[in-house]
Protein backbone atom coordinates (compact mmCIF):
# COMPACT_ATOMS: atom_id res chain seq x y z
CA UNK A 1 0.00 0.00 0.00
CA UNK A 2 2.88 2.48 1.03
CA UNK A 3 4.64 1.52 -2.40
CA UNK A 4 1.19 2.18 -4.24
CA UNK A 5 0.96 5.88 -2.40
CA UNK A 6 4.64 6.82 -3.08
CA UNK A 7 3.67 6.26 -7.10
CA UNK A 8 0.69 8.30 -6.79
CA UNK A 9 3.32 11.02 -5.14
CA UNK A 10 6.06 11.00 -7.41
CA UNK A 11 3.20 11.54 -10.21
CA UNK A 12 1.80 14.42 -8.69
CA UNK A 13 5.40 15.90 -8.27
CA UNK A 14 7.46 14.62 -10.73
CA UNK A 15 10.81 15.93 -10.76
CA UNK A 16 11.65 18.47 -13.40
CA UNK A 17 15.29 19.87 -14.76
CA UNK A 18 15.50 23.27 -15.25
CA UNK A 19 19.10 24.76 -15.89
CA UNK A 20 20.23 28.68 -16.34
CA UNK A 21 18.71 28.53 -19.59
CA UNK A 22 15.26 28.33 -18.47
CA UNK A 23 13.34 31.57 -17.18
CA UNK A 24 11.94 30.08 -14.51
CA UNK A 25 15.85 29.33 -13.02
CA UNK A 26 15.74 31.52 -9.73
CA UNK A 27 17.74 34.93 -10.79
CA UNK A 28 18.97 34.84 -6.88
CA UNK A 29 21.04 31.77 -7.59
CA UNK A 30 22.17 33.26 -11.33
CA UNK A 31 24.09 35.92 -9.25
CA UNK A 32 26.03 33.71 -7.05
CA UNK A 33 29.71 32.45 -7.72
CA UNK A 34 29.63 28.70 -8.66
CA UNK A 35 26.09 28.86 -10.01
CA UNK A 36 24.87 25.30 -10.42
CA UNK A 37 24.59 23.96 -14.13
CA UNK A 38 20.94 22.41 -13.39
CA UNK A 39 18.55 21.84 -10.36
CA UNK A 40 16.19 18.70 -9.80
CA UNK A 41 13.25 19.87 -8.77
CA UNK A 42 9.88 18.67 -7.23
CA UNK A 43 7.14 21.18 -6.75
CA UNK A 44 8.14 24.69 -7.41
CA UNK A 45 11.05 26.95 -6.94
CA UNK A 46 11.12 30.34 -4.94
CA UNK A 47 9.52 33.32 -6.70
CA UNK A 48 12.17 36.19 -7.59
CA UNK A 49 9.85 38.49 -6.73
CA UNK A 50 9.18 37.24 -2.71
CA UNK A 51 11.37 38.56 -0.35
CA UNK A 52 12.74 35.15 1.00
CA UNK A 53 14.66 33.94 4.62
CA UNK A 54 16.80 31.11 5.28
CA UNK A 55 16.77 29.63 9.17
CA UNK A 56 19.53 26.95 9.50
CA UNK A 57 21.27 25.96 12.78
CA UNK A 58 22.20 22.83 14.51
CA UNK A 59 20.85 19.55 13.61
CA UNK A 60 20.71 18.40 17.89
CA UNK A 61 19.08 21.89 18.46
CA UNK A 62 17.83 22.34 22.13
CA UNK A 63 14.00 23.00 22.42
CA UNK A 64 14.40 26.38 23.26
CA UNK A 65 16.13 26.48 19.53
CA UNK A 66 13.26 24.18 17.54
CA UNK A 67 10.49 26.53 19.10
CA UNK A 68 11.87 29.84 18.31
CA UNK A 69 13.19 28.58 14.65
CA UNK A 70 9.42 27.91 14.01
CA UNK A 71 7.60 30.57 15.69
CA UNK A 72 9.99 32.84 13.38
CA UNK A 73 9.33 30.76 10.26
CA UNK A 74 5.58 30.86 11.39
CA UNK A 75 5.61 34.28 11.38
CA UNK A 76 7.37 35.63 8.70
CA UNK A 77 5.95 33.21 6.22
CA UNK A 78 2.19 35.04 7.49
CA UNK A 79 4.20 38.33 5.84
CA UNK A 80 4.79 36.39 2.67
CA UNK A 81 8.33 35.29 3.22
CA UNK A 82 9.28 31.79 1.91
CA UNK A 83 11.61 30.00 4.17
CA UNK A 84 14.54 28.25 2.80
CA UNK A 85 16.83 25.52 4.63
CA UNK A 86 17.67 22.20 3.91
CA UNK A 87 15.63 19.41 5.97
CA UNK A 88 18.26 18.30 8.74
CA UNK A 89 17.11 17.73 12.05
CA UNK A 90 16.33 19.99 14.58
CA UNK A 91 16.68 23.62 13.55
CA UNK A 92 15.88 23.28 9.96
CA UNK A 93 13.03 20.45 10.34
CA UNK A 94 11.48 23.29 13.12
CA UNK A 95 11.80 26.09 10.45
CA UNK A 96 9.77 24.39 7.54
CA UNK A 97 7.22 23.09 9.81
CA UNK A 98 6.92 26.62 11.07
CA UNK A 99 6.13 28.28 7.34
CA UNK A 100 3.90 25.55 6.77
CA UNK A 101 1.75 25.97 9.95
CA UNK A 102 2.20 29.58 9.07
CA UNK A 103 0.36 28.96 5.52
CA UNK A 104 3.67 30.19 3.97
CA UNK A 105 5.70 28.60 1.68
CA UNK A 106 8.99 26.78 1.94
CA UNK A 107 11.72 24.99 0.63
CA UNK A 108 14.30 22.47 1.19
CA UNK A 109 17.71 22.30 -0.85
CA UNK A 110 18.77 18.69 -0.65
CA UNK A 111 22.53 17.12 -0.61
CA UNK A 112 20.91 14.25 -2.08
CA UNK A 113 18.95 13.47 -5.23
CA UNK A 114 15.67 15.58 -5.25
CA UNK A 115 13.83 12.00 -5.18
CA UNK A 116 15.12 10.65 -1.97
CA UNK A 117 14.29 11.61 2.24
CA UNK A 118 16.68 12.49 3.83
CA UNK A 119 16.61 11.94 6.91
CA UNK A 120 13.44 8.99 6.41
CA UNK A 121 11.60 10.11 9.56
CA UNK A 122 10.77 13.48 7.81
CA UNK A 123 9.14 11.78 5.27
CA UNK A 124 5.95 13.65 5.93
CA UNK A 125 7.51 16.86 6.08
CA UNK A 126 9.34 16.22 2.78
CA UNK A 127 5.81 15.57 1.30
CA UNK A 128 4.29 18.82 2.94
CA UNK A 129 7.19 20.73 1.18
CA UNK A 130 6.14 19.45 -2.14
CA UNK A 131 3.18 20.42 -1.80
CA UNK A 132 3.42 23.95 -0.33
CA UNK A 133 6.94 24.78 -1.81
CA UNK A 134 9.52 22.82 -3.30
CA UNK A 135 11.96 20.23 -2.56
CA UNK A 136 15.06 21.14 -4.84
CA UNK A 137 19.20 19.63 -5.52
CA UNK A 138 22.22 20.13 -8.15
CA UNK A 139 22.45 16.40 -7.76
CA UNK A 140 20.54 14.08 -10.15
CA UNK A 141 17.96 11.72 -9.14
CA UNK A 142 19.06 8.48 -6.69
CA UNK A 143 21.97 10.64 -6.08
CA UNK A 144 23.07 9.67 -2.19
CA UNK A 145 23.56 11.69 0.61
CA UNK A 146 26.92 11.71 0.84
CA UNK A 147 28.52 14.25 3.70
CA UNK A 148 30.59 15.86 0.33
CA UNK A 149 27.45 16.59 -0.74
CA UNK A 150 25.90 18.83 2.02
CA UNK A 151 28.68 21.03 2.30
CA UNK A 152 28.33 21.87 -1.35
CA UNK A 153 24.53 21.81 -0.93
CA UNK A 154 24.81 25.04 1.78
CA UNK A 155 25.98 27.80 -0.67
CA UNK A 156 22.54 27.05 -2.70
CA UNK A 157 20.88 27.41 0.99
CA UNK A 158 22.18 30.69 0.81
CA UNK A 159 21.74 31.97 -2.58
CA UNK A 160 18.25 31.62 -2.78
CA UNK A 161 17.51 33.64 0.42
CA UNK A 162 17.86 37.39 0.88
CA UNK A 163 18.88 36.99 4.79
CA UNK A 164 20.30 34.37 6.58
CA UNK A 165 18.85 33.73 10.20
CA UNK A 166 21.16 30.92 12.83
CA UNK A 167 19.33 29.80 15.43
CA UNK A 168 21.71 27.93 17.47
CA UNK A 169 25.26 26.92 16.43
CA UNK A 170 28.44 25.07 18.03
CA UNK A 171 31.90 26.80 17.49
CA UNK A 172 32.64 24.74 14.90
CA UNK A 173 29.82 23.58 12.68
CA UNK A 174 28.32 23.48 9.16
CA UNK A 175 26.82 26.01 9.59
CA UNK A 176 29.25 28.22 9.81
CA UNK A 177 29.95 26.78 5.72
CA UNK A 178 26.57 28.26 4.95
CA UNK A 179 27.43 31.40 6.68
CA UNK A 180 30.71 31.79 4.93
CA UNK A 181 29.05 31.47 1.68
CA UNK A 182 26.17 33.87 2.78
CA UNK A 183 28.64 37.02 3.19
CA UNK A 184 30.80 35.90 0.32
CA UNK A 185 27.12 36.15 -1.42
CA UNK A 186 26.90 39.64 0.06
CA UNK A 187 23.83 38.41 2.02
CA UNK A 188 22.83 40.00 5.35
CA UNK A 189 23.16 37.34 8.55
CA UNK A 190 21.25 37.13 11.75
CA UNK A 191 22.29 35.18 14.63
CA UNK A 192 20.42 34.58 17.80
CA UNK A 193 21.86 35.38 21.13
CA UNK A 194 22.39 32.55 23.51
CA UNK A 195 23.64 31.79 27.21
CA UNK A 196 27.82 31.86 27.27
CA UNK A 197 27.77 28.58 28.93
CA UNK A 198 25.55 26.87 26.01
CA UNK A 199 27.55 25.39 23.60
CA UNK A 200 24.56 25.84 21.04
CA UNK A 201 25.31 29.12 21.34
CA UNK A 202 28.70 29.21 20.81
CA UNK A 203 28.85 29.81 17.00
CA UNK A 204 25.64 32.51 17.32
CA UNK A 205 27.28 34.77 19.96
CA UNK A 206 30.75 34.76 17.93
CA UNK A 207 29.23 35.35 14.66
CA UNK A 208 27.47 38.70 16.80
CA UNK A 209 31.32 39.57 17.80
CA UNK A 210 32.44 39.35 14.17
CA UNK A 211 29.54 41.72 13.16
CA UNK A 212 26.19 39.55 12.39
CA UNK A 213 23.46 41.51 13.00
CA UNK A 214 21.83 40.35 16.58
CA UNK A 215 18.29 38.66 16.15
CA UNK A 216 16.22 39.07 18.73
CA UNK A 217 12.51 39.68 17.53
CA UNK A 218 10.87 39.30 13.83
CA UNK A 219 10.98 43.13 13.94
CA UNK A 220 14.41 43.00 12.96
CA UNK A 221 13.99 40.96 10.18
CA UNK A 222 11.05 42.26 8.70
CA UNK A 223 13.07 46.07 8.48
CA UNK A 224 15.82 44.53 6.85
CA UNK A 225 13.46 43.29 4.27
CA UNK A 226 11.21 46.41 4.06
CA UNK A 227 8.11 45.02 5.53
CA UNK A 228 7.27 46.66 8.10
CA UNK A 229 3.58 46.75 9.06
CA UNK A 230 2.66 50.00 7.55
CA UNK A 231 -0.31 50.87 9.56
CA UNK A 232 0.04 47.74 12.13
CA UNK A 233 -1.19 45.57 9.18
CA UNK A 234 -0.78 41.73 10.50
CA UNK A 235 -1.49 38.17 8.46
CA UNK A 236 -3.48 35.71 10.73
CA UNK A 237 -2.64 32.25 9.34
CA UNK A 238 -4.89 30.03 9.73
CA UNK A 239 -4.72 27.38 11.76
CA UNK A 240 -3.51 23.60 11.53
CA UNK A 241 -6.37 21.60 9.98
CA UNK A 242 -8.75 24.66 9.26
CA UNK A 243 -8.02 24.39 5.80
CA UNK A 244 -8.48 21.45 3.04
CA UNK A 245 -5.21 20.66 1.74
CA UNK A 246 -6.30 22.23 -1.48
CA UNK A 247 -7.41 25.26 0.31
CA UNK A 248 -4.34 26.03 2.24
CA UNK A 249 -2.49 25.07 -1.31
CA UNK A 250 -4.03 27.85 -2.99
CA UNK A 251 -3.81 30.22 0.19
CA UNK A 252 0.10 29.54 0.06
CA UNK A 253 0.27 30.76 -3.52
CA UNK A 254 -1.34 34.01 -2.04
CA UNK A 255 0.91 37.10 -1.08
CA UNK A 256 -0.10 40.63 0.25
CA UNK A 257 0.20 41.80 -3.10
CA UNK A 258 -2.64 41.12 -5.52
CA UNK A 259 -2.16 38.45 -8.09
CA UNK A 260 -4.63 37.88 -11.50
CA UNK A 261 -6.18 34.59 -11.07
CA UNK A 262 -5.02 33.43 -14.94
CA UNK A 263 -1.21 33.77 -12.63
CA UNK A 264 -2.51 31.81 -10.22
CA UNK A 265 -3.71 29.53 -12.15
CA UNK A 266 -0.98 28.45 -14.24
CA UNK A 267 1.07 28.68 -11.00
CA UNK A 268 -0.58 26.14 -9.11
CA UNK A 269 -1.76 24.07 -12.35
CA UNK A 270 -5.82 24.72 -11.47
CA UNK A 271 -8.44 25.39 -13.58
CA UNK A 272 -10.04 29.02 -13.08
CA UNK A 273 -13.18 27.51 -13.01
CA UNK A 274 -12.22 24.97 -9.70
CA UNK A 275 -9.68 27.95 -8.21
CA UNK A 276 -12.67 30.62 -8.90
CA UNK A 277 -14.20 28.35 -6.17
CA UNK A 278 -11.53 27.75 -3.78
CA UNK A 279 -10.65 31.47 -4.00
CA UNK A 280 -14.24 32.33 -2.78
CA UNK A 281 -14.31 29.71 -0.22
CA UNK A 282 -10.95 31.02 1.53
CA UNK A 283 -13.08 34.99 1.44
CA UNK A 284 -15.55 33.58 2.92
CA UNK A 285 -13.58 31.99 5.69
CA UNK A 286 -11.90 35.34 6.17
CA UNK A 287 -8.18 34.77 4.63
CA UNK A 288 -8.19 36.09 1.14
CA UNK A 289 -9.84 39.24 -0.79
CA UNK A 290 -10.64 40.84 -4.20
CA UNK A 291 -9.44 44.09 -4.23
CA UNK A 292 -10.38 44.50 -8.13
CA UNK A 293 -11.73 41.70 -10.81
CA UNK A 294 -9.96 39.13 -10.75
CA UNK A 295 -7.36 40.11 -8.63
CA UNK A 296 -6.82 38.00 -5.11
CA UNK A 297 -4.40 38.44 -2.13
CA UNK A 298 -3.92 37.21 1.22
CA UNK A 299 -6.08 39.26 3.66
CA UNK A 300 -4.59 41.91 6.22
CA UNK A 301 -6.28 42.55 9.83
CA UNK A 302 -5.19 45.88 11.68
CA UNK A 303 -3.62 45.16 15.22
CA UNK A 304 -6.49 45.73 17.24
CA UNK A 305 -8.96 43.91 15.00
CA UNK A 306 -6.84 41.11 14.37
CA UNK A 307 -6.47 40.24 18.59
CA UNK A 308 -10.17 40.34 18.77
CA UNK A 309 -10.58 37.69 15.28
CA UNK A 310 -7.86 35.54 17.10
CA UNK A 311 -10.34 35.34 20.62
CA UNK A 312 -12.66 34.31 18.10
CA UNK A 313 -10.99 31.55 17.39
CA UNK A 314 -10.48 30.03 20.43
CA UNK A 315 -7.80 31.90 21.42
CA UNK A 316 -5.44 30.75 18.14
CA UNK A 317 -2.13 31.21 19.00
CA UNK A 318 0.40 31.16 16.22
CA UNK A 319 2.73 28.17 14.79
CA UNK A 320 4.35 27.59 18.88
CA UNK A 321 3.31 28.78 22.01
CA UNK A 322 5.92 31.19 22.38
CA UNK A 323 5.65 34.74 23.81
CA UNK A 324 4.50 36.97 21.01
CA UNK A 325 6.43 39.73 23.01
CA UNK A 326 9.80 37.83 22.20
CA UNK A 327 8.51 37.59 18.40
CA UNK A 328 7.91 41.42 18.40
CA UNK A 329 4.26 41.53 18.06
């Protein structure tokens, strides 16, 4: 039965090629030294035109680490960021379960072949990804994950992201690989403060001393990126199992800024006629609106409003139970 559902996956995603030549090749990893010849891709790749994060830290990350590296993801995927990082344990499994509880979009950059799990016990999360992002790799398919091959992987981590946010780090790590290539990228870095005695924190506090900009709210991130809440205009996600899986597909595709619904359409591969639907459903339920004909965009609560929705709700809180203080709301 399991063999009979993995067929019925790889048909929905089958993996595509798409090399430099292509226009859909991401222009962020055009502009990088040692830009990779061709990528193996299953669902789709980062839009050029969506400010985009990665969160990466260590694979044995403390909880402390997991929960803030998805409340973070959580929340700036609800501004429209997609989350990049590459499926390891701990920090980066906690990221891209945070943008997906978020309703965001994320993706994983493999150092394996773009049809393998790696590790197996995310195999879930490496279907979620597919669905509501992408799982992409330079390496061709049945290719294996080979430690040779995540060290090259990391520089593609960073290319595709606009910031780079570490969570928690030892002194020496590989993620201080990804960081390397991040500021020989010329891309901004964010490291999260820790206690002197952790050694997760090791790597985050020195990369503060040798000038990485200190993380300590979504705030931060968001001005870097130009999105601040003009007006105190939040997202509220929705909520783990409020949404169909085709609803919270097509509400992933959404972004504050309005998209035709012939784009959306050809993005997500739906007819108008069955997304006409699904878009109407999701303004009904309160996440999406029409600000002209045809046009369609994630919908925006102001501060006070959006507390009183959330009571409504039962109390939602977002992705983790975190402080919202600490995240800056």
């Amino acid at each position: 039965m399991r063999g009979g559902f993995e067929r019925s996956f790889s048909e929905r995603f089958p993996i595509r090629e798409i090399t430099p030549l292509d226009p859909e090749f991401p222009e962020r990893l055009r502009q990088i030294p040692d830009c990779p010849s061709c990528l193996y891709l299953r669902g789709e790749l980062p839009s050029d035109l969506s400010p985009s994060v990665s969160i990466i830290g260590a694979r044995d990350g403390s909880p402390y680490g997991r929960e803030i590296a998805e409340a973070f993801a959580g929340a700036l995927a609800g501004r429209g960021v997609s989350i990049v990082s590459g499926m390891a344990r701990g920090i980066d499994t906690a990221g891209h379960w945070g943008a997906l509880k978020g309703g965001g979009r994320t993706y994983a950059v493999l150092g394996c072949g773009a049809d393998i799990c790696y590790p197996r016990s995310n195999y879930e999360l490496y279907e979620r990804i597919a669905e509501q992002g992408g799982i992409l790799s330079e390496f061709p398919a049945g290719t294996a994950p080979l430690p040779a091959n995540f060290v090259r992987r990391n520089r593609l981590i960073s290319g595709l992201s606009d910031a780079v946010l570490v969570i928690e780090a030892k002194e020496r790590s590989g993620t201080s690989i990804t960081v390397g290539h991040a500021l020989e990228q010329g891309k901004q870095v964010f490291a999260l403060p820790g206690r002197i005695t952790d050694h997760l924190s090791f790597g985050c506090n020195q990369l503060i001393r040798q000038g990485a900009e200190l993380l300590s709210c979504v705030e931060d991130v968001l001005s870097f990126l130009h999105l601040e809440r003009e007006g105190e205009l939040l997202l509220l996600p929705p909520k783990e199992g409020e949404l169909s899986k085709l609803q919270r597909k097509v509400f992933s595709a959404l972004d504050t800024k309005s998209i035709h619904i012939e784009e959306l359409s050809r993005l997500l591969g739906l007819p108008t006629e069955k997304l006409s639907g699904i878009l109407l459903e999701l303004e009904l339920l309160g996440f999406s609106e029409s600000p002209k004909c045809a046009y369609y965009r994630r919908r925006c609560f102001q501060k006070t409003a959006d507390r009183g929705e959330m009571e409504k709700r039962d109390g939602a809180e977002g992705p983790c139970n975190i402080s919202k203080d600490l995240l800056g709301f």
